[in-house]
Protein backbone atom coordinates (compact mmCIF):
# COMPACT_ATOMS: atom_id res chain seq x y z
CA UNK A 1 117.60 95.67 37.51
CA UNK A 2 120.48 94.97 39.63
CA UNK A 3 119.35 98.50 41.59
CA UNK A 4 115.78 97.67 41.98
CA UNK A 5 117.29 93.91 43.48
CA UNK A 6 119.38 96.13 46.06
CA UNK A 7 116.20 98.27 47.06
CA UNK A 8 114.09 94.99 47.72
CA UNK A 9 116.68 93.37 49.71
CA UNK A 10 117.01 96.85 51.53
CA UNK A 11 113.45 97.34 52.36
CA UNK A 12 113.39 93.05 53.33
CA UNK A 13 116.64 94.08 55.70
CA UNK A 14 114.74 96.95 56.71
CA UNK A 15 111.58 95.20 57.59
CA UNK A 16 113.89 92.62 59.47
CA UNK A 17 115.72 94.87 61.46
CA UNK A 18 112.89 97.06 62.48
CA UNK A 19 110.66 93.46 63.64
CA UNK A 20 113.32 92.44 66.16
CA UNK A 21 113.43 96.04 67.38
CA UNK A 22 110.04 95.95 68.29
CA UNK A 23 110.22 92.66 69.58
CA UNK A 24 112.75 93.32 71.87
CA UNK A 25 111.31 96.58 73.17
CA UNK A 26 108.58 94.71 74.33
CA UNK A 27 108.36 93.36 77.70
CA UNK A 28 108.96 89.68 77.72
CA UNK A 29 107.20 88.08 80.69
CA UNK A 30 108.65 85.17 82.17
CA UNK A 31 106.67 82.22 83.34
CA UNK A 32 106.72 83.72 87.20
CA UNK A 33 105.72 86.58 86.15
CA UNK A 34 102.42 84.82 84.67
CA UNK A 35 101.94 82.60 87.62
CA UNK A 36 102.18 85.44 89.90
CA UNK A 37 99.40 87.75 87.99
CA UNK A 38 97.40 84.41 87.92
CA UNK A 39 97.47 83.63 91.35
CA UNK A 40 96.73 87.30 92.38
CA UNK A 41 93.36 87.11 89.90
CA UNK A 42 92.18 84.25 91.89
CA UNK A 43 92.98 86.11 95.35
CA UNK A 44 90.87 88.78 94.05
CA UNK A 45 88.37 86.01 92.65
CA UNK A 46 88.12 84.49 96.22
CA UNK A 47 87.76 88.05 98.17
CA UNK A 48 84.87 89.07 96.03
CA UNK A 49 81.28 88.24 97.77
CA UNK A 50 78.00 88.50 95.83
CA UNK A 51 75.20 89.32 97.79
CA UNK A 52 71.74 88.19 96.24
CA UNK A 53 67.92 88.40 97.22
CA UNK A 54 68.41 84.88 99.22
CA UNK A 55 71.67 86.34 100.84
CA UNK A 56 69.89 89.26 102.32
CA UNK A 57 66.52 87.27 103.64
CA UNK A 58 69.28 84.52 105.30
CA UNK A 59 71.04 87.26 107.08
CA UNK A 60 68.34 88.56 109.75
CA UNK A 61 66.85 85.30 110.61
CA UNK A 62 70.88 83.73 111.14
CA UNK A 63 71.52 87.41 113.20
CA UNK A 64 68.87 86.40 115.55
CA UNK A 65 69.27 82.71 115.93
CA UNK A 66 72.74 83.97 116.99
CA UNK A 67 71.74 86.71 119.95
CA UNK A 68 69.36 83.79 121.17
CA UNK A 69 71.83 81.49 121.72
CA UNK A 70 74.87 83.78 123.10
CA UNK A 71 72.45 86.00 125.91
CA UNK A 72 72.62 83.94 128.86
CA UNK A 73 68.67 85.01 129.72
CA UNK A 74 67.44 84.95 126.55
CA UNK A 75 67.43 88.36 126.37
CA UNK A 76 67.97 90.90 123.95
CA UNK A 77 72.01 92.15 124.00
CA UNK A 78 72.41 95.85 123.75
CA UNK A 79 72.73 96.98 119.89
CA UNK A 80 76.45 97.28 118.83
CA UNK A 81 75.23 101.16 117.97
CA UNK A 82 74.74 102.00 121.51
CA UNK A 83 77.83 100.56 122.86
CA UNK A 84 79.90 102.34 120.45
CA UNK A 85 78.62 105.25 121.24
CA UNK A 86 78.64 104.84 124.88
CA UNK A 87 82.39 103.91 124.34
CA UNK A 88 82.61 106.93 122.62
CA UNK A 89 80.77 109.13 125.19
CA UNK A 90 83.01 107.77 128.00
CA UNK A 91 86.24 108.15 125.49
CA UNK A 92 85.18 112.05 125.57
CA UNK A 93 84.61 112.45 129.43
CA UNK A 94 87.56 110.82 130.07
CA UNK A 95 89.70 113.34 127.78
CA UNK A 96 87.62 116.08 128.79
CA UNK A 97 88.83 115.32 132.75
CA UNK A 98 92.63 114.72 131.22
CA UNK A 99 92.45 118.36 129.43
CA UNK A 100 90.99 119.67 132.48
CA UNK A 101 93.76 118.19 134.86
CA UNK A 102 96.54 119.54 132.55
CA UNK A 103 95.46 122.85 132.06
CA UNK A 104 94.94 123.65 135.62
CA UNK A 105 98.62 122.98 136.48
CA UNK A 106 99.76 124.58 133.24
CA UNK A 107 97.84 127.63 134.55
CA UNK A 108 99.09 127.57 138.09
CA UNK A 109 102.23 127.07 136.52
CA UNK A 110 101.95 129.96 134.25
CA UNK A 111 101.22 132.46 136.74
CA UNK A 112 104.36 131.53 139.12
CA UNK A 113 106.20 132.26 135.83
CA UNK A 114 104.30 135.55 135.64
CA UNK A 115 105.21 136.58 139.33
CA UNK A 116 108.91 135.41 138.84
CA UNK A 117 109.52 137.29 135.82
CA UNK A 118 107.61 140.48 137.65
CA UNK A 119 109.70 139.92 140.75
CA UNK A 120 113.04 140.28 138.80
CA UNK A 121 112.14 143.11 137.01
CA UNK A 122 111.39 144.54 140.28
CA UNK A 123 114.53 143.47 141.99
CA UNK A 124 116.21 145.17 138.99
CA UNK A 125 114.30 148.39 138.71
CA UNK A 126 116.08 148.67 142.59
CA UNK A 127 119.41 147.50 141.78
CA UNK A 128 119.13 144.35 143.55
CA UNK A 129 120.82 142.23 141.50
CA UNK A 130 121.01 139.25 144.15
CA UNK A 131 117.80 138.93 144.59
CA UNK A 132 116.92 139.84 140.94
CA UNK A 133 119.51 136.64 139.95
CA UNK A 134 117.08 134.17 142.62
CA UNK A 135 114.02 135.29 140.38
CA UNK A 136 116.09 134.61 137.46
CA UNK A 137 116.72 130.79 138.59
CA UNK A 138 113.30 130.45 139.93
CA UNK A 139 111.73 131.84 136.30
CA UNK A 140 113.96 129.29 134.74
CA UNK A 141 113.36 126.29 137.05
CA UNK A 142 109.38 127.15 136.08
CA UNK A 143 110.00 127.29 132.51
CA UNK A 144 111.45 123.61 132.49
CA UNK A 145 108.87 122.36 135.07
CA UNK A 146 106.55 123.82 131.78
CA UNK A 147 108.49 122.07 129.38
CA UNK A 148 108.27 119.15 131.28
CA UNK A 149 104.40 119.04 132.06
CA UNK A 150 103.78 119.66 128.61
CA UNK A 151 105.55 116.57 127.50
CA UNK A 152 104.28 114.51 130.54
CA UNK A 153 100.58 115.81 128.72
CA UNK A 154 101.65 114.81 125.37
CA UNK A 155 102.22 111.48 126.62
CA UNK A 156 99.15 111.40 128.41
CA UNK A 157 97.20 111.92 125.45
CA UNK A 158 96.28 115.79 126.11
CA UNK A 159 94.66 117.43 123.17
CA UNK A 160 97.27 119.55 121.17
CA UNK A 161 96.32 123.54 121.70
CA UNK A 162 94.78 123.13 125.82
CA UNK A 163 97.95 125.03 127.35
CA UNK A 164 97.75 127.55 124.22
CA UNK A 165 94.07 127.73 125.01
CA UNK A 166 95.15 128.57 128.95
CA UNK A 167 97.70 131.44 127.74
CA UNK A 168 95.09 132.94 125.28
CA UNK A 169 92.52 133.04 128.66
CA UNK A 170 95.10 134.13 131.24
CA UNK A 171 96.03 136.99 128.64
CA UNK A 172 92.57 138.33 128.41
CA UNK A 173 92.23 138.10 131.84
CA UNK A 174 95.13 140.54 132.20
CA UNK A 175 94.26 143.17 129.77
């Protein structure tokens, strides 16, 4: 008897043991931690809109009492579609002209590099290294004026690829 007393009280301990394990594994929440789920519930409560049957036949009727009273004529404003895409139209000339602007002095700038670097190699192919060293500088001195446009552009808001565009065309104008 005394053995199956020991088993009991073993399997009580057990039992014990293994309940304030799993109790403590849980996560205990504190009372900020409830008021702070709580309070984001009821932020989610107040953001949430129902629209109804009586919502949607209010709507039109409060939409036009409103362009009444704000058009100084009484006249009908232009529809918020038509500005936004006359905005948009204007957005696209405007960055149409910028592109335009850029890539013509990337181009001009691309053939004095051109003529440079043919100019040395010509100076060289005669052994005229003084003159050969002035296309060198002026080759250079175009390169940064490059460097420089295209982060002038960049800043400007040029689309990325115009002045790879511009090479690609003066390329196949070459060949």
């Amino acid at each position: 008897m005394a053995g199956q007393e020991f088993r009991i009280g073993r399997r009580v301990i057990l039992v014990a043991v293994a309940a304030a394990l799993l109790g403590a594994a849980a996560p205990a929440q504190s009372v900020a931690d409830v008021a702070k789920k709580n309070k984001e519930q009821a932020k989610d409560k107040k953001a949430r809109i129902v629209i109804t049957d009586q919502t949607l036949k209010s709507a039109p009727a409060a939409e036009s009492a409103e362009s009444a009273s704000a058009s100084p004529a009484g006249g009908a404003q232009p529809a918020p579609a038509v500005d936004a895409s006359k905005k948009t139209a204007d957005r696209e000339k405007r960055q149409a002209e910028l592109n335009q602007e850029y890539s013509g002095k990337y181009r001009k700038m691309l053939l004095d590099l051109k003529n440079a670097e043919a100019r040395q190699q010509e100076a060289q192919s005669r052994y005229a290294f003084t003159s050969a060293a002035s296309w060198q500088r002026k080759a250079r001195e175009v390169r940064e004026k490059m460097d420089a446009l295209k982060e002038e552009a960049r800043k400007a808001g040029v689309e990325p690829g115009v002045f790879r565009q511009v090479e690609k065309n003066l390329e196949r104008l070459e060949h």
